[in-house]
ModelCIF file with pLDDT and N, C-alpha, C, O atoms, coordinates in Angstrom:
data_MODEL
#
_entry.id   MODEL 
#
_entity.id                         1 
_entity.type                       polymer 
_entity.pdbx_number_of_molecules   1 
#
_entity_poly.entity_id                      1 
_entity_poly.type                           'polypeptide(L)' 
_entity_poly.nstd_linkage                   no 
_entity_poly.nstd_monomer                   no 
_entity_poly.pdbx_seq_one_letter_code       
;(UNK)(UNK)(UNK)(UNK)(UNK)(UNK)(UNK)(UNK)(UNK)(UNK)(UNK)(UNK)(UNK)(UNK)(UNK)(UNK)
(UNK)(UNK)(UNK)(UNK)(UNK)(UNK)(UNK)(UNK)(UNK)(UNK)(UNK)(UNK)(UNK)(UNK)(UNK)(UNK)
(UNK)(UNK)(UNK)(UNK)(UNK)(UNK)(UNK)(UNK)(UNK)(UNK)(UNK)
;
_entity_poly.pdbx_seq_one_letter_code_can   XXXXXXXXXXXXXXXXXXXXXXXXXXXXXXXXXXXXXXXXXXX 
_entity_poly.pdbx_strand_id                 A 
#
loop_
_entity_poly_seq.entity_id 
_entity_poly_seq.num 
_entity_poly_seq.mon_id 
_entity_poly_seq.hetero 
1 1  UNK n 
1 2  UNK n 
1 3  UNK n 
1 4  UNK n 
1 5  UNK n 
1 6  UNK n 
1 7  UNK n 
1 8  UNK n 
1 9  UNK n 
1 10 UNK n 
1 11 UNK n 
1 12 UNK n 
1 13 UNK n 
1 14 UNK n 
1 15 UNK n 
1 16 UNK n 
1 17 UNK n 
1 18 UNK n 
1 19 UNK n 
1 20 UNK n 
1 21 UNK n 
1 22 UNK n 
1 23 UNK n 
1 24 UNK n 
1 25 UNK n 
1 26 UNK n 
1 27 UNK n 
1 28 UNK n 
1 29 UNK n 
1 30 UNK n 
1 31 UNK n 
1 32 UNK n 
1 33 UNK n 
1 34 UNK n 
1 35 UNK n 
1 36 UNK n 
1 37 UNK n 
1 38 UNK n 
1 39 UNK n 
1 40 UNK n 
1 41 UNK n 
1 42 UNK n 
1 43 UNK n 
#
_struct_asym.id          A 
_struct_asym.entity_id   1 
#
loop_
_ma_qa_metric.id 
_ma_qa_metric.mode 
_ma_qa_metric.name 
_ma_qa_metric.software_group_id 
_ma_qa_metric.type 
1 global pLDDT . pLDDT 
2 local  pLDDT . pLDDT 
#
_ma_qa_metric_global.metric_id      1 
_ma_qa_metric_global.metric_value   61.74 
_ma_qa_metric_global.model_id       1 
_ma_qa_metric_global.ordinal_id     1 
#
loop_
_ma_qa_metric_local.label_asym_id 
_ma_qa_metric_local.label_comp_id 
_ma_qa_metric_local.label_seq_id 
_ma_qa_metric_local.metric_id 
_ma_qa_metric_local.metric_value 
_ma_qa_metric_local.model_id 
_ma_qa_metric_local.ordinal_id 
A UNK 1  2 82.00 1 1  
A UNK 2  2 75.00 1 2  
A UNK 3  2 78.00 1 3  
A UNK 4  2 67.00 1 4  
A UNK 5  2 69.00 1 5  
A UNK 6  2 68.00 1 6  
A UNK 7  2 65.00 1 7  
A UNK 8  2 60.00 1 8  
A UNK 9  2 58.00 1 9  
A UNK 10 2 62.00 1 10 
A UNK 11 2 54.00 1 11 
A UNK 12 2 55.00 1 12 
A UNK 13 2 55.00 1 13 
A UNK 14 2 56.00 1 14 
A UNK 15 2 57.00 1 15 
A UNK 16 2 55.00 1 16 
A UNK 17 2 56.00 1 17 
A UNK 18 2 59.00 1 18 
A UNK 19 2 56.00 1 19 
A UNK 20 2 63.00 1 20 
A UNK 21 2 65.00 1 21 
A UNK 22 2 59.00 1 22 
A UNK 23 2 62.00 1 23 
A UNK 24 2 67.00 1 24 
A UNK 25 2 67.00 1 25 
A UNK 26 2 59.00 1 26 
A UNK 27 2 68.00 1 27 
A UNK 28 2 69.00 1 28 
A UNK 29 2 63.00 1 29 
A UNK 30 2 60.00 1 30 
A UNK 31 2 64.00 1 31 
A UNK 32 2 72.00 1 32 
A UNK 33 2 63.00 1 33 
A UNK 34 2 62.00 1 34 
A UNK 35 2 64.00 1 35 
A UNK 36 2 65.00 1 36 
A UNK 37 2 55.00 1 37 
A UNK 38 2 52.00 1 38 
A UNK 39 2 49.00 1 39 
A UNK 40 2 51.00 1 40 
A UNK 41 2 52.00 1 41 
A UNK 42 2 56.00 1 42 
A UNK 43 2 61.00 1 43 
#
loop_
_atom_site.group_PDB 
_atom_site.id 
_atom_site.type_symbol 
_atom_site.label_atom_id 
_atom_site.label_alt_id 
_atom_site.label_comp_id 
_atom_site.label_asym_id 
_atom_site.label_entity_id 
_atom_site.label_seq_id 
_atom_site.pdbx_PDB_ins_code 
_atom_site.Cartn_x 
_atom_site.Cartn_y 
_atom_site.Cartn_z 
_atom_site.occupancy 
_atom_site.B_iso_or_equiv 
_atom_site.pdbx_formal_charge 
_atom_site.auth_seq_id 
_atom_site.auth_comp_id 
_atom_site.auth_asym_id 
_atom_site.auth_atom_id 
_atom_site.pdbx_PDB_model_num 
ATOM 1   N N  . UNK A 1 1  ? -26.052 -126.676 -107.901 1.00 82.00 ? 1  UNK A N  1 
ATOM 2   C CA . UNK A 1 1  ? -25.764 -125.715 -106.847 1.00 82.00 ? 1  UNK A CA 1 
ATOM 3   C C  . UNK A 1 1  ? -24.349 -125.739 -106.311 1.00 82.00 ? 1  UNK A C  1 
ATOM 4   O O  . UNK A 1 1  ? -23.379 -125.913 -107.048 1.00 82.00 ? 1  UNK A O  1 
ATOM 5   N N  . UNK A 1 2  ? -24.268 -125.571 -105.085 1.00 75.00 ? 2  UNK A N  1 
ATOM 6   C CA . UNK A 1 2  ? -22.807 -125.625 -104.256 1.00 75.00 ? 2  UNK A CA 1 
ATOM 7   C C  . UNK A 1 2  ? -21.764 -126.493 -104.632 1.00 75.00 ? 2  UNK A C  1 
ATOM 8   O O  . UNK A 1 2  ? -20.579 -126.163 -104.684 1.00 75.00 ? 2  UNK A O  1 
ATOM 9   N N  . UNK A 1 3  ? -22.326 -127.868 -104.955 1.00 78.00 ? 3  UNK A N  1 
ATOM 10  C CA . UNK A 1 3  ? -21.167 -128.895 -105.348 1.00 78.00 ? 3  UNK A CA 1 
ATOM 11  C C  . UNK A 1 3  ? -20.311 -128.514 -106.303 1.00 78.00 ? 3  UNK A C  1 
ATOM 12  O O  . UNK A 1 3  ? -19.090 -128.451 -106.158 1.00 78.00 ? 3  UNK A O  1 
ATOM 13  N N  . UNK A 1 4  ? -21.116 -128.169 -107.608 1.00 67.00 ? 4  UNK A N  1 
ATOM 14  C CA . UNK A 1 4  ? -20.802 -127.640 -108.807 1.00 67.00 ? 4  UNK A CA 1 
ATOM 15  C C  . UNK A 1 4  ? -19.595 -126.522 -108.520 1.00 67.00 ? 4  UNK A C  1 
ATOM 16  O O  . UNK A 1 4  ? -18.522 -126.229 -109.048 1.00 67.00 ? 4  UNK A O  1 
ATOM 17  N N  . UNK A 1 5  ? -20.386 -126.064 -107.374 1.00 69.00 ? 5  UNK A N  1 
ATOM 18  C CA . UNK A 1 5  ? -18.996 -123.902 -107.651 1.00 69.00 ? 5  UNK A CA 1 
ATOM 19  C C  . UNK A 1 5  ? -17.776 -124.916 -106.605 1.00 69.00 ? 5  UNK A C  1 
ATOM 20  O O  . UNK A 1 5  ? -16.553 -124.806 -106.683 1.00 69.00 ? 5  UNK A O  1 
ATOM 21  N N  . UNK A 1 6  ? -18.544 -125.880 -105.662 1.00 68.00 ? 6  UNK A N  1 
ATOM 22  C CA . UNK A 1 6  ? -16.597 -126.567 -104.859 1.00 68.00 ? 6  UNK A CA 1 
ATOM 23  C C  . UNK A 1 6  ? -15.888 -127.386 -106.232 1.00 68.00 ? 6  UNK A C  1 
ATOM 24  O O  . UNK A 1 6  ? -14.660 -127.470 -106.225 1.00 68.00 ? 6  UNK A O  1 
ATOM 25  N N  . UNK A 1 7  ? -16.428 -127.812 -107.065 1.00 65.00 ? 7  UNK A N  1 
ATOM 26  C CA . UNK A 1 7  ? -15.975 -128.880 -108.436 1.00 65.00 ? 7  UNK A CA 1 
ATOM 27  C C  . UNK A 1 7  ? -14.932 -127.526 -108.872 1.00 65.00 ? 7  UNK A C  1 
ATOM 28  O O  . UNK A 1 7  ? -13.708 -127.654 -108.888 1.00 65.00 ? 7  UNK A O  1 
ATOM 29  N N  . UNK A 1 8  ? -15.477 -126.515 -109.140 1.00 60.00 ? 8  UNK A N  1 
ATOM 30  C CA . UNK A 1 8  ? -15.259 -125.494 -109.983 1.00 60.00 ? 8  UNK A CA 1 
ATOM 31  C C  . UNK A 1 8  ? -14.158 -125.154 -109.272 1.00 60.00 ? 8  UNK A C  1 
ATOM 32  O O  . UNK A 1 8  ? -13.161 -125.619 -109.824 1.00 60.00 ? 8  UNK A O  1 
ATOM 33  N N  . UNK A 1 9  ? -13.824 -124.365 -107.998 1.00 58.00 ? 9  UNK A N  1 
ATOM 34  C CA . UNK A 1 9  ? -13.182 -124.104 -107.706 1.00 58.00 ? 9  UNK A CA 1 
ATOM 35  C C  . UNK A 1 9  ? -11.701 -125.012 -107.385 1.00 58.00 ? 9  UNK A C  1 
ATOM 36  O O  . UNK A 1 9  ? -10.553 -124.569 -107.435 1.00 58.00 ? 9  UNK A O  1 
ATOM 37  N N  . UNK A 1 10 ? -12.100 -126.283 -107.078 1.00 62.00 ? 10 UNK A N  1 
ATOM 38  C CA . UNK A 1 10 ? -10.793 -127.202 -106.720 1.00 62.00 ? 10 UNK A CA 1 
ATOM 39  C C  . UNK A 1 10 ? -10.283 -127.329 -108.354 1.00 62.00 ? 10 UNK A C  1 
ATOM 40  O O  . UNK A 1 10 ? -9.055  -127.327 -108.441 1.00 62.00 ? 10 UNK A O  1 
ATOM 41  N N  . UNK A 1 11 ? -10.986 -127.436 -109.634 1.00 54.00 ? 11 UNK A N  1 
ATOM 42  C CA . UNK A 1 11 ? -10.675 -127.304 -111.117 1.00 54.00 ? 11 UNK A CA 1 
ATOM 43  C C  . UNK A 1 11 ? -10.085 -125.908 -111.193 1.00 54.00 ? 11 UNK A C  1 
ATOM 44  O O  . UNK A 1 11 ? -9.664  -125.942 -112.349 1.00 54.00 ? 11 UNK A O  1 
ATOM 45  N N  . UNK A 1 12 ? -9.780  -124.739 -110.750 1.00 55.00 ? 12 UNK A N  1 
ATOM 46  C CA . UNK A 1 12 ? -8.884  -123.868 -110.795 1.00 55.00 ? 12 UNK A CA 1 
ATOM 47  C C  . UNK A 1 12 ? -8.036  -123.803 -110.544 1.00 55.00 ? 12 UNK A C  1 
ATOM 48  O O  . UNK A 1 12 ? -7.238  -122.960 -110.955 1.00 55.00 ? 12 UNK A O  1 
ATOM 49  N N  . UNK A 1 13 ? -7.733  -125.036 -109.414 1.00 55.00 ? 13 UNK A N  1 
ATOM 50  C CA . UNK A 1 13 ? -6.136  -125.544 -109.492 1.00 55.00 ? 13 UNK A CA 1 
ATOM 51  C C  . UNK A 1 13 ? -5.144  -125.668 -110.627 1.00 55.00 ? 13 UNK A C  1 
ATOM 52  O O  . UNK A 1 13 ? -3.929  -125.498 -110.725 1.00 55.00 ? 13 UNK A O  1 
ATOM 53  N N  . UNK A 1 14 ? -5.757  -125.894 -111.143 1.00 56.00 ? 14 UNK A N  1 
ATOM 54  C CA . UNK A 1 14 ? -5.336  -127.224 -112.783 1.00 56.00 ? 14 UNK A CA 1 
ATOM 55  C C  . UNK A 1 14 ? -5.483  -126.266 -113.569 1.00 56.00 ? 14 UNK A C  1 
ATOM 56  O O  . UNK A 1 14 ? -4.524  -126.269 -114.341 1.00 56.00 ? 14 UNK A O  1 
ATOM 57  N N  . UNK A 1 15 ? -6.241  -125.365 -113.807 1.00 57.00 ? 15 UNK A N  1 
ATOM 58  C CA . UNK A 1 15 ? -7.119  -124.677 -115.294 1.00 57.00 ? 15 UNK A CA 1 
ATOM 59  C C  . UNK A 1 15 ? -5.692  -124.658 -116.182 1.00 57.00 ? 15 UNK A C  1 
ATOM 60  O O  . UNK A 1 15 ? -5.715  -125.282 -117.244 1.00 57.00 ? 15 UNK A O  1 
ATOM 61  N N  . UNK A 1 16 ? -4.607  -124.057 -115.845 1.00 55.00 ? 16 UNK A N  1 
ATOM 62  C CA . UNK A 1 16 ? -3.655  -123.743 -116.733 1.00 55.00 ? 16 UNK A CA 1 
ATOM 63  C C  . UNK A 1 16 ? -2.759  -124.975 -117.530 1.00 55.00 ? 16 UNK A C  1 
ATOM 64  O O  . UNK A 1 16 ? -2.031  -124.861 -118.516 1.00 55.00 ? 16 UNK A O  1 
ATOM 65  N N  . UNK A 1 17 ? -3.183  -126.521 -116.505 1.00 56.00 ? 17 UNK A N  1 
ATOM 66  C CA . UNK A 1 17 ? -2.160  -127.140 -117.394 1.00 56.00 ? 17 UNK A CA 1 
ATOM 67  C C  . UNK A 1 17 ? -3.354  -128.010 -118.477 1.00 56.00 ? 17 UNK A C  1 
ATOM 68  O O  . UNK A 1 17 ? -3.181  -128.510 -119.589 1.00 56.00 ? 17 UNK A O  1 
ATOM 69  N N  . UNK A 1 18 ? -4.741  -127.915 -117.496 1.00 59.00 ? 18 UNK A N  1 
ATOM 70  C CA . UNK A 1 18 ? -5.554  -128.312 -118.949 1.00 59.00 ? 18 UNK A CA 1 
ATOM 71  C C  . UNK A 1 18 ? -5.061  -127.053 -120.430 1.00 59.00 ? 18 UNK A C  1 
ATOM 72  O O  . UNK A 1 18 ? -4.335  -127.259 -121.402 1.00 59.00 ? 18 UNK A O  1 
ATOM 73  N N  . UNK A 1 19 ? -5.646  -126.093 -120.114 1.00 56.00 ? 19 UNK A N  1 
ATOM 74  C CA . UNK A 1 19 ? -5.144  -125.141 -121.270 1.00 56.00 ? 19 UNK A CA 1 
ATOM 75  C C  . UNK A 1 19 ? -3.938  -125.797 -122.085 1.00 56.00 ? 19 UNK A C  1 
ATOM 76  O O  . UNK A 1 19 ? -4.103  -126.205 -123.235 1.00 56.00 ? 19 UNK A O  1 
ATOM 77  N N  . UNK A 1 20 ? -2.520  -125.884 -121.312 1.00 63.00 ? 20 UNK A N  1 
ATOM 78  C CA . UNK A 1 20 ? -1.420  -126.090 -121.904 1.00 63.00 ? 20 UNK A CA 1 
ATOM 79  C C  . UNK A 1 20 ? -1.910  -127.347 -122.666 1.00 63.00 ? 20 UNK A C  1 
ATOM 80  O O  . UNK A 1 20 ? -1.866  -127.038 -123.857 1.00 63.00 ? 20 UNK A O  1 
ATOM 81  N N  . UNK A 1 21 ? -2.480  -128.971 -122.508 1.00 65.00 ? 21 UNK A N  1 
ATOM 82  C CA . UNK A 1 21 ? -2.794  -129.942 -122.564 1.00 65.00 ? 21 UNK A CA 1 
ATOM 83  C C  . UNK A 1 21 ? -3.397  -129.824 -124.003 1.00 65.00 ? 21 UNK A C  1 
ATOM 84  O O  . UNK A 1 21 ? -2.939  -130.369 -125.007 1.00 65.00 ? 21 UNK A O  1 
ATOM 85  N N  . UNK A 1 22 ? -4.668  -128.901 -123.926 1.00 59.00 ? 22 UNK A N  1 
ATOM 86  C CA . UNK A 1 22 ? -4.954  -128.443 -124.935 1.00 59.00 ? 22 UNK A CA 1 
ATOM 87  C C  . UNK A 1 22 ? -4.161  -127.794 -126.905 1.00 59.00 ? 22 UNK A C  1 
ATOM 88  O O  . UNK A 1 22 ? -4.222  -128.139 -128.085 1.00 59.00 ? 22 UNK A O  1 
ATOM 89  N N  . UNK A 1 23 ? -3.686  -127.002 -126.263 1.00 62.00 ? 23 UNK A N  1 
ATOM 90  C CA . UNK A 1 23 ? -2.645  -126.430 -127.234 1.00 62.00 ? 23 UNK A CA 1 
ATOM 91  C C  . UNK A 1 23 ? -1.811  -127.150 -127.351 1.00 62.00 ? 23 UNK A C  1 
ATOM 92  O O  . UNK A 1 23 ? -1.361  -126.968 -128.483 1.00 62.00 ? 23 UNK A O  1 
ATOM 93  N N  . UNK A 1 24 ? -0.941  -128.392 -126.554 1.00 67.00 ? 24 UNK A N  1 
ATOM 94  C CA . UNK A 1 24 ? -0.179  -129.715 -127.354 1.00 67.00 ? 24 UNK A CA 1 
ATOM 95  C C  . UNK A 1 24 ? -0.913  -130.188 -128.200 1.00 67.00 ? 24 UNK A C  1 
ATOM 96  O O  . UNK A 1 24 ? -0.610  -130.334 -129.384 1.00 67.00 ? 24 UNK A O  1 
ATOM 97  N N  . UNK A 1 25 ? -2.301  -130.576 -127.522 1.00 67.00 ? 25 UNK A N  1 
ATOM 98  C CA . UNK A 1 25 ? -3.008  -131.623 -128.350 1.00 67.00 ? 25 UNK A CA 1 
ATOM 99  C C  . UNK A 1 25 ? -3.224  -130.902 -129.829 1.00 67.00 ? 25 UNK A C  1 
ATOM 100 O O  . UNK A 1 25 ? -3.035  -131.552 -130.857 1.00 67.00 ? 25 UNK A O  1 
ATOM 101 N N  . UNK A 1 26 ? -3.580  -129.694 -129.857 1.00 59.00 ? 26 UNK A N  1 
ATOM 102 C CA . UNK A 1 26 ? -3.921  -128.993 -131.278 1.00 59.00 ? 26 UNK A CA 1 
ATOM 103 C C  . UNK A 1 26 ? -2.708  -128.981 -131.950 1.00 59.00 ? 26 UNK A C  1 
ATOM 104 O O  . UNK A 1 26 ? -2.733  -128.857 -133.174 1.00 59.00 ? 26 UNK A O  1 
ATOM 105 N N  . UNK A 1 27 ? -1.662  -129.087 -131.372 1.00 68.00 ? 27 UNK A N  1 
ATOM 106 C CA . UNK A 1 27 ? -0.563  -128.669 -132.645 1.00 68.00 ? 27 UNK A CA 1 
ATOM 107 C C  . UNK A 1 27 ? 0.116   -130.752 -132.783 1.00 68.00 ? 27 UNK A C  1 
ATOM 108 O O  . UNK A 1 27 ? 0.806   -131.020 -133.766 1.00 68.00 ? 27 UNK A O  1 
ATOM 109 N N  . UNK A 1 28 ? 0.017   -131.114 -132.460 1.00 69.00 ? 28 UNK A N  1 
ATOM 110 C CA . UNK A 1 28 ? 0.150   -132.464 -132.225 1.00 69.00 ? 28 UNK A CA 1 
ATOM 111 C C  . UNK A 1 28 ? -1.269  -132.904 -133.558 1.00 69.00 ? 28 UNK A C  1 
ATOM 112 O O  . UNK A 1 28 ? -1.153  -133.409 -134.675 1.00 69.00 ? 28 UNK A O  1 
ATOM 113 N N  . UNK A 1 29 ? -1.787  -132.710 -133.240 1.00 63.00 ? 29 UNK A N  1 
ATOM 114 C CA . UNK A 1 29 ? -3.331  -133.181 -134.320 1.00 63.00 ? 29 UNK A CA 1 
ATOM 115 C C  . UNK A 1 29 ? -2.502  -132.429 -135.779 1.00 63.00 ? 29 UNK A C  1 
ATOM 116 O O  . UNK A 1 29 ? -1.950  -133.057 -136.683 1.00 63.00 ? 29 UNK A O  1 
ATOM 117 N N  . UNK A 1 30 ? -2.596  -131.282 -135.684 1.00 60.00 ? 30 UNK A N  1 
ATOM 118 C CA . UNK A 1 30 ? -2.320  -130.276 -137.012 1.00 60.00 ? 30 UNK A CA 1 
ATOM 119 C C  . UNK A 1 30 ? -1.060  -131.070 -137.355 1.00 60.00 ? 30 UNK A C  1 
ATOM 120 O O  . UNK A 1 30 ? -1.184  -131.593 -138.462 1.00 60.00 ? 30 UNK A O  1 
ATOM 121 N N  . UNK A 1 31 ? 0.113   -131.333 -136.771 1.00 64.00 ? 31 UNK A N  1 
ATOM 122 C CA . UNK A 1 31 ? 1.397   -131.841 -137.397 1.00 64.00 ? 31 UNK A CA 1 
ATOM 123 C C  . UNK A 1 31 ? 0.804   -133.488 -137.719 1.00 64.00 ? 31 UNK A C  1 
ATOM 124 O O  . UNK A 1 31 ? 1.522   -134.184 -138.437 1.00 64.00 ? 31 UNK A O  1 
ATOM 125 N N  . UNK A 1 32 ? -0.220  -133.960 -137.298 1.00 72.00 ? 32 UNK A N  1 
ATOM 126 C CA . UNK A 1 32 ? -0.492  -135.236 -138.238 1.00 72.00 ? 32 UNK A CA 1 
ATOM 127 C C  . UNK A 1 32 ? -1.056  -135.366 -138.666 1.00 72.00 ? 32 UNK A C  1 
ATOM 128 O O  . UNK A 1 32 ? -1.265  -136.506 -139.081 1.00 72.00 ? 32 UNK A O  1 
ATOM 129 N N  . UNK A 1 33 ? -1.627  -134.617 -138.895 1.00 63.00 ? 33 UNK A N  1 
ATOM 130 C CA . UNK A 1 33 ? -2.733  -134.483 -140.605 1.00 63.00 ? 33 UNK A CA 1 
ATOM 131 C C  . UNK A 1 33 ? -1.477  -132.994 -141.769 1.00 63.00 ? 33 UNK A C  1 
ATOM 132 O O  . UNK A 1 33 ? -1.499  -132.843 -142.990 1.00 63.00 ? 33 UNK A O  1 
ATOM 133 N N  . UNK A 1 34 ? -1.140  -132.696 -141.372 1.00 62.00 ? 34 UNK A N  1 
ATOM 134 C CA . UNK A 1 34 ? -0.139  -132.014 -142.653 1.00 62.00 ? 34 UNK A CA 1 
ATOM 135 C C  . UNK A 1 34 ? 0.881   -133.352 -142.779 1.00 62.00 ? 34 UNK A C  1 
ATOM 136 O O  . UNK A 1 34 ? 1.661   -133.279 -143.728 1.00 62.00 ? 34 UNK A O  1 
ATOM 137 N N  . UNK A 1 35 ? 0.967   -134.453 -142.021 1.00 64.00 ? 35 UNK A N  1 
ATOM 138 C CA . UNK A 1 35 ? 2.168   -135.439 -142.690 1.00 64.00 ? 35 UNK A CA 1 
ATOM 139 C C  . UNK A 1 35 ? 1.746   -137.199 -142.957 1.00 64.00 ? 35 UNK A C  1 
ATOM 140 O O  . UNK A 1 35 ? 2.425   -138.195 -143.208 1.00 64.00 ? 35 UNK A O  1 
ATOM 141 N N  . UNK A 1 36 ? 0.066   -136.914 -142.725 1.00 65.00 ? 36 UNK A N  1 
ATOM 142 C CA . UNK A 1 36 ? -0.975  -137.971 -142.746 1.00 65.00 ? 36 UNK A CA 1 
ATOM 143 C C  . UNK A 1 36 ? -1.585  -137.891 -144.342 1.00 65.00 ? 36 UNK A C  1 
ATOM 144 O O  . UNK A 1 36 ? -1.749  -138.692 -145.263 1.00 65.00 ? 36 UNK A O  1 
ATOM 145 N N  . UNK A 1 37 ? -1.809  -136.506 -144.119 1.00 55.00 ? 37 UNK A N  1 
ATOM 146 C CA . UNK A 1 37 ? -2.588  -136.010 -145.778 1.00 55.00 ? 37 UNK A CA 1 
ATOM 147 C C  . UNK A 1 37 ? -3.877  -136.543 -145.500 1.00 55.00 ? 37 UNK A C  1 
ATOM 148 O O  . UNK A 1 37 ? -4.550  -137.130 -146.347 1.00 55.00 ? 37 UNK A O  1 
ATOM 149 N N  . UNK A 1 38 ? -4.330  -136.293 -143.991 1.00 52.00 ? 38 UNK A N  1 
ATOM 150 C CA . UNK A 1 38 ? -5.861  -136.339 -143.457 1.00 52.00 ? 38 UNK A CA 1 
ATOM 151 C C  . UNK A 1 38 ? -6.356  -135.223 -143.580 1.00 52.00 ? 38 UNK A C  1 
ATOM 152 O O  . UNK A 1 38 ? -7.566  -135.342 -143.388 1.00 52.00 ? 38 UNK A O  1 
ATOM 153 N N  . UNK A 1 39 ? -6.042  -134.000 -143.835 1.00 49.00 ? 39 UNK A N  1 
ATOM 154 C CA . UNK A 1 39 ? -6.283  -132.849 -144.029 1.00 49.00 ? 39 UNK A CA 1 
ATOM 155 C C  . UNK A 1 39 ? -7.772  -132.388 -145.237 1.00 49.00 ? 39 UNK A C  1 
ATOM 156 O O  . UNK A 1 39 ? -8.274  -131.288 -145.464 1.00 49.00 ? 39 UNK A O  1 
ATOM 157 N N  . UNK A 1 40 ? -8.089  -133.697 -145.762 1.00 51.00 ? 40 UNK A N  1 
ATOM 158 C CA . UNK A 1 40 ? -8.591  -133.208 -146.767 1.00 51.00 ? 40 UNK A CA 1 
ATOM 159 C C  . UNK A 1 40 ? -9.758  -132.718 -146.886 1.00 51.00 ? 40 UNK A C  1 
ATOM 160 O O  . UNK A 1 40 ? -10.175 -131.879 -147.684 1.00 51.00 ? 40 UNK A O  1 
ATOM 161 N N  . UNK A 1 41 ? -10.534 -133.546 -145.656 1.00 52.00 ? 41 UNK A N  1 
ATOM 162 C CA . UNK A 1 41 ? -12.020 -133.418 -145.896 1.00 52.00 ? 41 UNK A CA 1 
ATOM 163 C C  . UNK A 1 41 ? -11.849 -132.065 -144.577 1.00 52.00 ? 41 UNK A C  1 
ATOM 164 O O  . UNK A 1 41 ? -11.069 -132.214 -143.636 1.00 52.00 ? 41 UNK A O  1 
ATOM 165 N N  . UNK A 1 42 ? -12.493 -131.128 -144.700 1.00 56.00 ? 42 UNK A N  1 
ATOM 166 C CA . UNK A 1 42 ? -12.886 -129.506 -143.586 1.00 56.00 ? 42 UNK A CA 1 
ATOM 167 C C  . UNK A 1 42 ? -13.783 -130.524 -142.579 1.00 56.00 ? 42 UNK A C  1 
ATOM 168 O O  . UNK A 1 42 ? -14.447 -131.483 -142.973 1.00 56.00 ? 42 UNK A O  1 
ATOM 169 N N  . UNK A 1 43 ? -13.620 -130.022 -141.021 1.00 61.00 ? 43 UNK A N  1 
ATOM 170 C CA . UNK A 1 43 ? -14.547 -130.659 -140.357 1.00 61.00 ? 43 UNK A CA 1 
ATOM 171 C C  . UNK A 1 43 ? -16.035 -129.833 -140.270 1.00 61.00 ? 43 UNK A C  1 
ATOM 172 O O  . UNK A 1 43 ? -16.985 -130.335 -139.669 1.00 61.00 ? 43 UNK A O  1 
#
């Protein structure tokens, strides 16, 4: 109930640098498996 939508709402502070956080982490992962040659097995 209520706790959850105040959690939610004080987390809309932030939403954008999780996002950003996100998209480092994906291109950060992708540049070490194209220079790891972990790439091989599809998840």
């Amino acid at each position: 109930g209520e706790p959850a939508v105040e959690v939610l709402n004080t987390y809309g502070q932030y939403l954008w640098y999780v996002s950003i956080a996100m998209i480092v982490g994906i291109i950060a992962v992708a540049w070490w498996k194209a220079h790891t040659g972990n790439d091989k097995q599809p998840p």
